[in-house]
Each structure stands twice: as structure tokens, then as C-alpha cells.
Protein backbone atom coordinates (compact mmCIF):
# COMPACT_ATOMS: atom_id res chain seq x y z
CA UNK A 1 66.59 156.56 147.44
CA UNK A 2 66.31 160.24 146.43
CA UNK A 3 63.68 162.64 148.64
CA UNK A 4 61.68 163.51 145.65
CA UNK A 5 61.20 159.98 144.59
CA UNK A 6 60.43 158.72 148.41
CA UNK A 7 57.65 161.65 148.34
CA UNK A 8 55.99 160.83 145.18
CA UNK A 9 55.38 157.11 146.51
CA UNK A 10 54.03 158.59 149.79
CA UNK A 11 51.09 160.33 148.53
CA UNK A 12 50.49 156.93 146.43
CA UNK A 13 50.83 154.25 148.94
CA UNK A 14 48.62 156.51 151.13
CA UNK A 15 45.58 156.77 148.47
CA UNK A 16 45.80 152.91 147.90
CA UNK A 17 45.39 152.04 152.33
CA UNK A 18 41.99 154.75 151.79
CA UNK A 19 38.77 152.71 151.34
CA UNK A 20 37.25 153.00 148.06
CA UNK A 21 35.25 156.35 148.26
CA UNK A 22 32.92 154.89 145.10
CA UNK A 23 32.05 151.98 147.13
CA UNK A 24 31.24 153.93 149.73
CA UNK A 25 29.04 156.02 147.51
CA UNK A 26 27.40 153.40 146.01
CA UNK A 27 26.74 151.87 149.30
CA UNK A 28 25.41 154.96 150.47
CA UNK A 29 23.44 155.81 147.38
CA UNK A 30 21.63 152.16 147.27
CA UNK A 31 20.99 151.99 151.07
CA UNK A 32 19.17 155.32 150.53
CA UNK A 33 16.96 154.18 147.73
CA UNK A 34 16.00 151.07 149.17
CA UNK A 35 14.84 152.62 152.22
CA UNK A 36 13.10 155.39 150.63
CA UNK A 37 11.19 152.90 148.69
CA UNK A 38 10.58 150.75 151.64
CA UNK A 39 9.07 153.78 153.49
CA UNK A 40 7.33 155.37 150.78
CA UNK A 41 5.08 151.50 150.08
CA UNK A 42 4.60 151.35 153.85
CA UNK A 43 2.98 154.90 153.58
CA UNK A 44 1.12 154.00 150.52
CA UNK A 45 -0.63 150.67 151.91
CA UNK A 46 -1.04 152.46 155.34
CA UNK A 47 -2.95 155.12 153.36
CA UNK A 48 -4.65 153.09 151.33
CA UNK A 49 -5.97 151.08 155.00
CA UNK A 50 -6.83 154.69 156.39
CA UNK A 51 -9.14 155.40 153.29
CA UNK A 52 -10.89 151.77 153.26
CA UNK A 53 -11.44 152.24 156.78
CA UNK A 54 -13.19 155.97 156.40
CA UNK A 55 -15.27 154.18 153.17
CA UNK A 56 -16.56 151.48 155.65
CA UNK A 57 -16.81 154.06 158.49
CA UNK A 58 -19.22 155.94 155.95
CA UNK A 59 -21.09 152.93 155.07
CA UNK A 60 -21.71 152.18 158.78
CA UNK A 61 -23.52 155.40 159.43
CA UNK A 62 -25.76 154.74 156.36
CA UNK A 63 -26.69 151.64 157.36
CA UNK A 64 -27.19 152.61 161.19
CA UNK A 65 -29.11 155.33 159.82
CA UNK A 66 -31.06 153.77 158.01
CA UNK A 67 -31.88 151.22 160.52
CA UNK A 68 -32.83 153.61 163.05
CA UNK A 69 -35.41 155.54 160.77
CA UNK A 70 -36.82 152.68 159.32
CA UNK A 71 -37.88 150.50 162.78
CA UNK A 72 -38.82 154.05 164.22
CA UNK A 73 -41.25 154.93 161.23
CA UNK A 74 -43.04 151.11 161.50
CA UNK A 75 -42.67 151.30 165.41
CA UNK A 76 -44.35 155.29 165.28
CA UNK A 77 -45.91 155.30 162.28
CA UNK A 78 -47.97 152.14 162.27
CA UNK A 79 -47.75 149.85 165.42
CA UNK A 80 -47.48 152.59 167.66
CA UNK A 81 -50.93 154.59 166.08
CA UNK A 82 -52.56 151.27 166.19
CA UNK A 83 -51.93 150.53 169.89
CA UNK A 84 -52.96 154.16 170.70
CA UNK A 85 -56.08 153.33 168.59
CA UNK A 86 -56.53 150.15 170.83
CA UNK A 87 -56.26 152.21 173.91
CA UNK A 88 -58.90 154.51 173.10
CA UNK A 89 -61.11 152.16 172.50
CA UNK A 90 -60.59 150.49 175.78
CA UNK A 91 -60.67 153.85 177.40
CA UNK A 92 -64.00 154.98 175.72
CA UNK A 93 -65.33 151.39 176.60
CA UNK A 94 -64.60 152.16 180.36
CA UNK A 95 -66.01 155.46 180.56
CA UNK A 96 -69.00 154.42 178.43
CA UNK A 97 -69.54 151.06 181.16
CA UNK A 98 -68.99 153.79 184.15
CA UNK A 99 -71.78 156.39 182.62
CA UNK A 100 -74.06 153.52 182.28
CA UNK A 101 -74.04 153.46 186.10
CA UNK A 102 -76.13 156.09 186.34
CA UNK A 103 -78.62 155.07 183.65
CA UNK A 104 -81.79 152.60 183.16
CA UNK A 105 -84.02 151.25 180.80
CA UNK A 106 -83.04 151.23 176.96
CA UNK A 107 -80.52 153.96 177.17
CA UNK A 108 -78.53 152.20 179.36
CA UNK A 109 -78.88 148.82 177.25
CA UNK A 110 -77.46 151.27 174.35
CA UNK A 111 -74.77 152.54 176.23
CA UNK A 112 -73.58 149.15 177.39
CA UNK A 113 -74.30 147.33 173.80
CA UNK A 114 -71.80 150.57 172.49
CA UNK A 115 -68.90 149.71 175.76
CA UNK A 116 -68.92 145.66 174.15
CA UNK A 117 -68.53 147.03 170.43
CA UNK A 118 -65.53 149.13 171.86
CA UNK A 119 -64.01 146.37 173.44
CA UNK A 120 -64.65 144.21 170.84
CA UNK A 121 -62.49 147.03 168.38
CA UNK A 122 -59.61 147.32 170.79
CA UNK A 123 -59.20 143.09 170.78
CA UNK A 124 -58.89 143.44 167.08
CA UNK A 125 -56.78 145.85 166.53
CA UNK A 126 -54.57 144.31 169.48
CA UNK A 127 -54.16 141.58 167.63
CA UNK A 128 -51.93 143.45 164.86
CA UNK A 129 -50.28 145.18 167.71
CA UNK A 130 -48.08 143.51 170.02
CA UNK A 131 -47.27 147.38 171.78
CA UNK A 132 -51.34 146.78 172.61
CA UNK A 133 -51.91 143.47 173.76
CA UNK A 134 -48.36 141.97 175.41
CA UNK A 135 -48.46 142.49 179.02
CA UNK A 136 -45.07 143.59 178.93
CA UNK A 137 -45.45 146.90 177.09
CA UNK A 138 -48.79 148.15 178.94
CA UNK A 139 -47.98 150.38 182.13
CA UNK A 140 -50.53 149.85 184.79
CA UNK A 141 -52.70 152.55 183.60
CA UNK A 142 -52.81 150.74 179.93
CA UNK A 143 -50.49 153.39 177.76
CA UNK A 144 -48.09 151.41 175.96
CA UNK A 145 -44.50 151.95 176.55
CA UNK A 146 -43.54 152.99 173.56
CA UNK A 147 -39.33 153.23 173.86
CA UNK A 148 -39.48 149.73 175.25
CA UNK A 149 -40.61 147.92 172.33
CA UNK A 150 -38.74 149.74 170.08
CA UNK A 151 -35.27 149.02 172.27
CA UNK A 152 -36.37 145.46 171.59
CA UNK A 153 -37.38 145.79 168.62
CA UNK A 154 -33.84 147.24 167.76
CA UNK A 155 -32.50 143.92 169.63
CA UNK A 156 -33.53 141.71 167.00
CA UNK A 157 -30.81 143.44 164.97
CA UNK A 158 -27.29 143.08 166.88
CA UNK A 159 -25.20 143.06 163.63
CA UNK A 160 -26.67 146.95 162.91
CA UNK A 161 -26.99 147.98 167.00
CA UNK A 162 -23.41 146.85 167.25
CA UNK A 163 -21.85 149.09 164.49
CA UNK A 164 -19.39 151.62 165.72
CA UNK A 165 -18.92 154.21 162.89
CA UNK A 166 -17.22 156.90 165.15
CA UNK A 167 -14.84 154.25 166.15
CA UNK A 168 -14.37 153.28 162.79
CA UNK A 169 -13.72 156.48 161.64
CA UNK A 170 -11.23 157.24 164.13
CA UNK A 171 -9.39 153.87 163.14
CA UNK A 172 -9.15 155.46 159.48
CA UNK A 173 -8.02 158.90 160.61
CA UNK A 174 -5.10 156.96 162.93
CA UNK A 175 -4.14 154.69 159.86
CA UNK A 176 -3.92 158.03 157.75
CA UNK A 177 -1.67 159.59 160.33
CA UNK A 178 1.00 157.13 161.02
CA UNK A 179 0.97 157.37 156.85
CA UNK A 180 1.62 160.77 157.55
CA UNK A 181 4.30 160.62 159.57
CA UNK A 182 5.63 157.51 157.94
CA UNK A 183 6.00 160.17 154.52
CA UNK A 184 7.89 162.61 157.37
CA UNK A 185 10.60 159.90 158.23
CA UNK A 186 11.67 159.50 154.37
CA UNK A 187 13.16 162.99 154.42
CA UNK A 188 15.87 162.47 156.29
CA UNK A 189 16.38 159.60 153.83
CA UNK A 190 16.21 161.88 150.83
CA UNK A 191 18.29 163.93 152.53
CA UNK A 192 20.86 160.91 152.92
CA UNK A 193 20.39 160.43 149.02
CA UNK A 194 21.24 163.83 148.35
CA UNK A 195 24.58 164.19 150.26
CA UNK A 196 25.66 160.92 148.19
CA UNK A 197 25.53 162.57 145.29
CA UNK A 198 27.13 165.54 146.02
CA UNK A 199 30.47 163.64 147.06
CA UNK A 200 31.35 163.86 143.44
CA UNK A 201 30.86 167.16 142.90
CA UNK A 202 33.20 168.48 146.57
CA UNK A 203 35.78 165.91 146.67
CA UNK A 204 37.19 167.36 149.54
CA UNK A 205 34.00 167.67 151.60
CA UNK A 206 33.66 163.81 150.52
CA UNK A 207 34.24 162.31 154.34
CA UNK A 208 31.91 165.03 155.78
CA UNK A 209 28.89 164.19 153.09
CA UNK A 210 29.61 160.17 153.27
CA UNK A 211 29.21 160.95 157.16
CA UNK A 212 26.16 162.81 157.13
CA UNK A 213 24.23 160.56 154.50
CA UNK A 214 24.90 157.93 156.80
CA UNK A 215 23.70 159.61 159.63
CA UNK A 216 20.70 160.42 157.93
CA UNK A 217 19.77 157.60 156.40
CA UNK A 218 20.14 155.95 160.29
CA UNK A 219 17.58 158.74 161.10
CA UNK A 220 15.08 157.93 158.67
CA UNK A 221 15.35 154.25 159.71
CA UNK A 222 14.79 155.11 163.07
CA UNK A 223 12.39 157.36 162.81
CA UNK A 224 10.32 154.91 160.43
CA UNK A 225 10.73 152.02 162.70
CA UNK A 226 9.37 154.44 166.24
CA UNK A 227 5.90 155.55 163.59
CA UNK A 228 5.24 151.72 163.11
CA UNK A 229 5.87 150.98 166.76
CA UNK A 230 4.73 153.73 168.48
CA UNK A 231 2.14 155.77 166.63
């Protein structure tokens, strides 16, 4: 067989034991895609459970809020002026009973007839005023303690004295930062995409560009697997 015939057929037989570069290509190119897409949802629902979460962290701190300021303005605005009422009543009762000590005769009679009607005031207004009347808020000199009943007044309430907005909140900022850094791990992806198509253009560079896609797109797997495992 001539030289120049046995060196045409070389170059030939050659190209047809080289993979398919289009394959290749196309593998590369649909590997990317999918990925990206893959990544980018993820993001998007992890985002969307970051923002939910900061709604409901926002609507915890309203309603704890409003919890707080509403038992505090019946507890110190109304039960809390009664029972101080109810005390000075007592009190002036006492000191009215100890002055009449020292007195006789008709003004004394007065005096006393006024310590019954002040007793008599402090037992009815007790009676709309459990900080006046239960044993259990009274200190031993008779002022009602005040941050006691409304701790158990608060009690009554676990759903509201067990929210947690801060915690909440810092559940939504977490969620928005592994969305974060799940958008960071599709560059290397789009990076991957972008060496796929250049193969076309710098046939010769094709090998280099087929390698580094791949490489790529392994990084942006990676990388998105170590957010949703790690972060």
C-alpha cells in the first residue's frame, strides 16, 4: 500500500476510536442545567421558609406585646388601684381604732363607728380584688405583691408566655442564609454551563473546556450538597 494512502487512513481510523465530543457536550451541557435548576428551586423554597419564618417571627412579637401590655394595664390600672384602695382603708381603719385609745365619751364612739365603716369599704372592694383579699399576695405588713400576681396572672397564658420571637427570627435569618449560599454553589455550575458551550467555538481547547465543565459542575454539586448538610 502506498505511504500517502496508509497516512490518509491514519488520521481517519484515529478520529473514529475518539469518543463523540457532541455527546460529551451534550452530556455536559444537560448535567449543568439540571443541576442549576435543582439548586436554584432549593434556594427558592429555602427562601421562601426564611421569609415565612421572619412573618411569624413578627407576628410573635405583636402578639407577646400585646399580651404583656394588656394584663399589665388590668393588673396596674384597675386591680392593682383597687387593692391599694383596699389597703388604705384598712390602714386608716387601724390608725383610726389606735387614736381612739386615747379618747372617751362620744368622740371616741365617732372615731370607732368611722374605723368599722373603713373596714367595712376595704371588704368590699376586696371582693373585686383578688391582689387584696388572697392571702397569698399580702406581705405581712398588708401591701400586695404586686409582680406576683401578675407572673401568675401571665401563667394562665402558656401558649403567649411560651413564644420565642428572637428564636424565631433567628430560624428565618439561618433559612435565608443557607439560601444564600445555596445561590453561591450554582456558580460554579454556570460556570460548568459556560465552558460547554464554548467547545464549539475552540475546537482545539475542546478536552481542556469538557475537563473543566466537569470539574465544575462536580464543584457546584459538592458545594450544594456541604450548604444542605452543614450550614
Amino acid at each position: 500500500m502506498p505511504d500517502d494512502q496508509r497516512a490518509s487512513r491514519e488520521p481517519q481510523a484515529a478520529r473514529r476510536r475518539q469518543p463523540d465530543a457532541g455527546t460529551a457536550v451534550a452530556i455536559l451541557l444537560a448535567a449543568a442545567a439540571v443541576l442549576a435548576a435543582v439548586i436554584a428551586g432549593r434556594a427558592s423554597i429555602v427562601a421562601d421558609r426564611g421569609s415565612d419564618t421572619w412573618h411569624t417571627s413578627l407576628r410573635e412579637h405583636v402578639k407577646q406585646a400585646a399580651a404583656i401590655v394588656e394584663t399589665s394595664r388590668f393588673l396596674y390600672g384597675e386591680e392593682a388601684a383597687t387593692a391599694i384602695d383596699a389597703v388604705g382603708a384598712r390602714t386608716y381603719a387601724d390608725e383610726l381604732r389606735a387614736e381612739a385609745g386615747g379618747l372617751s365619751g362620744p368622740v371616741r364612739e365617732a372615731v370607732l363607728v368611722e374605723a368599722f365603716a373603713q373596714d367595712q369599704l376595704a371588704r368590699t372592694i376586696s371582693r373585686n380584688a383578688p391582689l387584696a383579699s388572697d392571702p397569698e399576695y399580702l406581705g405581712p405588713d398588708g401591701v400586695p405583691d404586686v409582680v406576683q400576681r401578675l407572673a401568675d396572672e401571665r401563667a394562665t397564658t402558656p401558649d403567649l408566655v411560651g413564644l420565642d420571637p428572637d428564636a424565631t427570627e433567628a430560624e428565618g435569618a439561618e433559612l435565608n442564609r443557607r439560601a444564600s449560599f445555596l445561590v453561591m454553589a450554582s456558580i460554579p455550575v454556570a460556570v460548568a454551563f459556560l465552558f460547554g458551550a464554548l467547545v464549539h467555538g475552540f475546537p482545539r481547547a475542546r478536552r481542556k473546556l469538557l475537563a473543566a465543565g466537569f470539574l465544575f459542575a462536580a464543584i457546584g454539586l459538592v458545594a450544594a450538597i456541604t450548604v444542605e448538610a452543614v450550614v
